[in-house]
Protein backbone atom coordinates (compact mmCIF):
# COMPACT_ATOMS: atom_id res chain seq x y z
CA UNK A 1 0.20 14.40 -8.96
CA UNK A 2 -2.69 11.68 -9.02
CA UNK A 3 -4.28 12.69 -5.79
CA UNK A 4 -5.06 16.31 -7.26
CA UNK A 5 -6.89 13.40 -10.19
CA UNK A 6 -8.25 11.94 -7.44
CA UNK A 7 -9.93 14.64 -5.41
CA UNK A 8 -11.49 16.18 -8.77
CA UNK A 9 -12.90 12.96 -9.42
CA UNK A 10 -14.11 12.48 -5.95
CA UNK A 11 -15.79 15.73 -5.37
CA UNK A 12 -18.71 15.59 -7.93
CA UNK A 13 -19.47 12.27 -6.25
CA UNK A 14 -19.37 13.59 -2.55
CA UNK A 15 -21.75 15.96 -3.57
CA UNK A 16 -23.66 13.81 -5.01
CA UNK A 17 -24.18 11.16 -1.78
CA UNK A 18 -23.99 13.92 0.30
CA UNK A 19 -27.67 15.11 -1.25
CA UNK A 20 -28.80 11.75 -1.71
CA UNK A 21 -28.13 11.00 2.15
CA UNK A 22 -29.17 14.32 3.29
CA UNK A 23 -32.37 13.67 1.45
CA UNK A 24 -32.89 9.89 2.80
CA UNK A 25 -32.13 11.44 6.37
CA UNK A 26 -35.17 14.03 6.05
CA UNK A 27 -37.23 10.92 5.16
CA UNK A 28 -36.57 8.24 7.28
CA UNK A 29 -34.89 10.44 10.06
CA UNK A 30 -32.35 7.67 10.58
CA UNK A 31 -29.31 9.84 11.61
CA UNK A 32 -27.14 6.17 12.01
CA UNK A 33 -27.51 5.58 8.36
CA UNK A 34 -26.29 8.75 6.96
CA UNK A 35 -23.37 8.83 9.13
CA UNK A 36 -22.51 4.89 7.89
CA UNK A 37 -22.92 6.41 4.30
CA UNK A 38 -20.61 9.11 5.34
CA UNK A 39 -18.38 6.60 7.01
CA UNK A 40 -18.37 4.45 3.74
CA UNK A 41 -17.87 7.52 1.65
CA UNK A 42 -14.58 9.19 3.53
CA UNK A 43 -13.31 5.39 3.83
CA UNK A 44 -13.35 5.08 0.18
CA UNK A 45 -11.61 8.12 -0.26
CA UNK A 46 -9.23 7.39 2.05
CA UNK A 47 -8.16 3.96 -0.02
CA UNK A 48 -7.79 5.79 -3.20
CA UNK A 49 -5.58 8.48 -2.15
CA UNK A 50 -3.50 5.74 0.35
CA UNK A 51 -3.30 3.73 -2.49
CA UNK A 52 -1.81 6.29 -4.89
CA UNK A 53 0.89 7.40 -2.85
CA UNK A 54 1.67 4.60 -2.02
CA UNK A 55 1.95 3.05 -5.65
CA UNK A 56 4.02 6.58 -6.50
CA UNK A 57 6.17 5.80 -3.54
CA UNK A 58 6.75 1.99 -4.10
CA UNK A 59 7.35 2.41 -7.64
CA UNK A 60 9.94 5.82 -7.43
CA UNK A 61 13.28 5.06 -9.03
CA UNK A 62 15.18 6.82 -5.90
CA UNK A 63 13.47 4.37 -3.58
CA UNK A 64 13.98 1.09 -5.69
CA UNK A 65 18.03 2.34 -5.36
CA UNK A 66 17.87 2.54 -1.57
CA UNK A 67 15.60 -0.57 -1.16
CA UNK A 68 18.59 -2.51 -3.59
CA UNK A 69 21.49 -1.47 -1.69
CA UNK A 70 19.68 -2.80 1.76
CA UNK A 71 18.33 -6.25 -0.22
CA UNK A 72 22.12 -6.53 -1.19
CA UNK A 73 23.01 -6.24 2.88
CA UNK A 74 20.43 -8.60 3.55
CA UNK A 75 22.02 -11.35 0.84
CA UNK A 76 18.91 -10.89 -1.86
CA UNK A 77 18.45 -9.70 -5.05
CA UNK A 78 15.43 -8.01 -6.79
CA UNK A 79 13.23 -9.78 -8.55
CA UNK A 80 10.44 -7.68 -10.14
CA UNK A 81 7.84 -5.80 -9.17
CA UNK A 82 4.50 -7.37 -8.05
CA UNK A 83 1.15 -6.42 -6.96
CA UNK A 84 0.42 -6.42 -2.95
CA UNK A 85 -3.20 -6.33 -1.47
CA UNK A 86 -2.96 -4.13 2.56
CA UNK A 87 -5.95 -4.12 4.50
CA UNK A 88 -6.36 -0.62 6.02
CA UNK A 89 -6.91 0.34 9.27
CA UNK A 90 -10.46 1.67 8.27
CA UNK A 91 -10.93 -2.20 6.60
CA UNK A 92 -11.26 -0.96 3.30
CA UNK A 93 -7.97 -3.02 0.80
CA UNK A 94 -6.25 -1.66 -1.41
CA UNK A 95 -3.67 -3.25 -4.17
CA UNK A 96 -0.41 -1.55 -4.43
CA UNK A 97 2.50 -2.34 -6.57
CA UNK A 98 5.64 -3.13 -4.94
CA UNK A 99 9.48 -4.65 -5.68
CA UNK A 100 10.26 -8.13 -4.48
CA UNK A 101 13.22 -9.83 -4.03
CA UNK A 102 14.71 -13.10 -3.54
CA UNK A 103 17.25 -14.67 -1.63
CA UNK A 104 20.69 -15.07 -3.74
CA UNK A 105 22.96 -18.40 -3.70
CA UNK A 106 26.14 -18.06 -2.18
CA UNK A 107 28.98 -17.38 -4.45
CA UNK A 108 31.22 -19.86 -2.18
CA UNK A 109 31.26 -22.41 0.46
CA UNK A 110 29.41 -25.37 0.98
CA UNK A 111 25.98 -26.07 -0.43
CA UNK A 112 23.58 -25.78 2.17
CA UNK A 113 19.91 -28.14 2.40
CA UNK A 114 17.10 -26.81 0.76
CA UNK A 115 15.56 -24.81 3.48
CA UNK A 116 11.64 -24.08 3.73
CA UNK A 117 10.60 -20.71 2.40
CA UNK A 118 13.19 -20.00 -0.75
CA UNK A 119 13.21 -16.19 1.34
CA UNK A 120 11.69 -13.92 -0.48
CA UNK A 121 10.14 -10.59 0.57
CA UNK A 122 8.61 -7.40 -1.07
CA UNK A 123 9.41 -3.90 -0.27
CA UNK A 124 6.74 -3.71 2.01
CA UNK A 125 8.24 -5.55 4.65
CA UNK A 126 11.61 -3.63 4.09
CA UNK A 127 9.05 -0.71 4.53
CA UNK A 128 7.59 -1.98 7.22
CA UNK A 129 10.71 -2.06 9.04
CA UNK A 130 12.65 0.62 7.65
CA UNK A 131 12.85 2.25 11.31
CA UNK A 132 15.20 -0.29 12.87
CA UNK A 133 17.95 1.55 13.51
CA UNK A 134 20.54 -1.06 12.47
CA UNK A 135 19.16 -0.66 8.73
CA UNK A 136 20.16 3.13 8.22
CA UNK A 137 23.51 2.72 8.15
């Protein structure tokens, strides 16, 4: 799994600005500025590993399957997959890849006008509102 990547790669470098903010806190006594650094540092590694499961999530085969059977439902089609930028609670963004589909043309009846917004949406929406009951069965 990527996070395990992620975490080996991250500890050398925790250790690392952990010193180097220990050591500016025994100079300049400023407790507020080692605990933004530490702020800073946990928020980044909060992104990364967000960001990888999400990607390993958005991007599973299984998941794709479910997310086209409920785009079908909902009259669309899927498209490709495309990269999404989410702001984090913490502020920090992340880009994720994610499916997105379009709206499909009726098969039959009468051609409707040209509405605004072709409807399209990415799997982050269906995501988003995957806990509506109404879309589980």
């Amino acid at each position: 799994m990527q996070t395990d990547f992620i975490i080996q790669f991250f500890t050398p470098y925790i250790q690392k600005e952990t010193v180097r903010l220990s050591k500016q806190l025994g100079e300049t006594l400023d407790f507020r500025q080692f605990e933004d650094g530490m702020k800073k540092l946990m928020n980044q590694l909060e992104a990364c590993i967000t960001a990888c499961v999400l990607e390993e999530c958005l991007t599973d085969p299984d998941f794709l399957t479910q997310l086209k059977r409920l785009a079908g439902k909902m009259g669309m089609k899927f498209k490709e997959y495309r990269t999404l930028r989410i702001r984090l609670g913490n502020g920090q963004q992340i880009a994720v890849t994610t499916p997105y589909f379009l709206k499909t043309k009726p098969k039959r009846g009468r051609k409707k006008k040209d509405q605004m917004g072709g409807g399209s949406i990415s799997a982050w929406k269906f995501w988003v509102f995957w806990e509506k009951p109404a879309l589980h069965s």
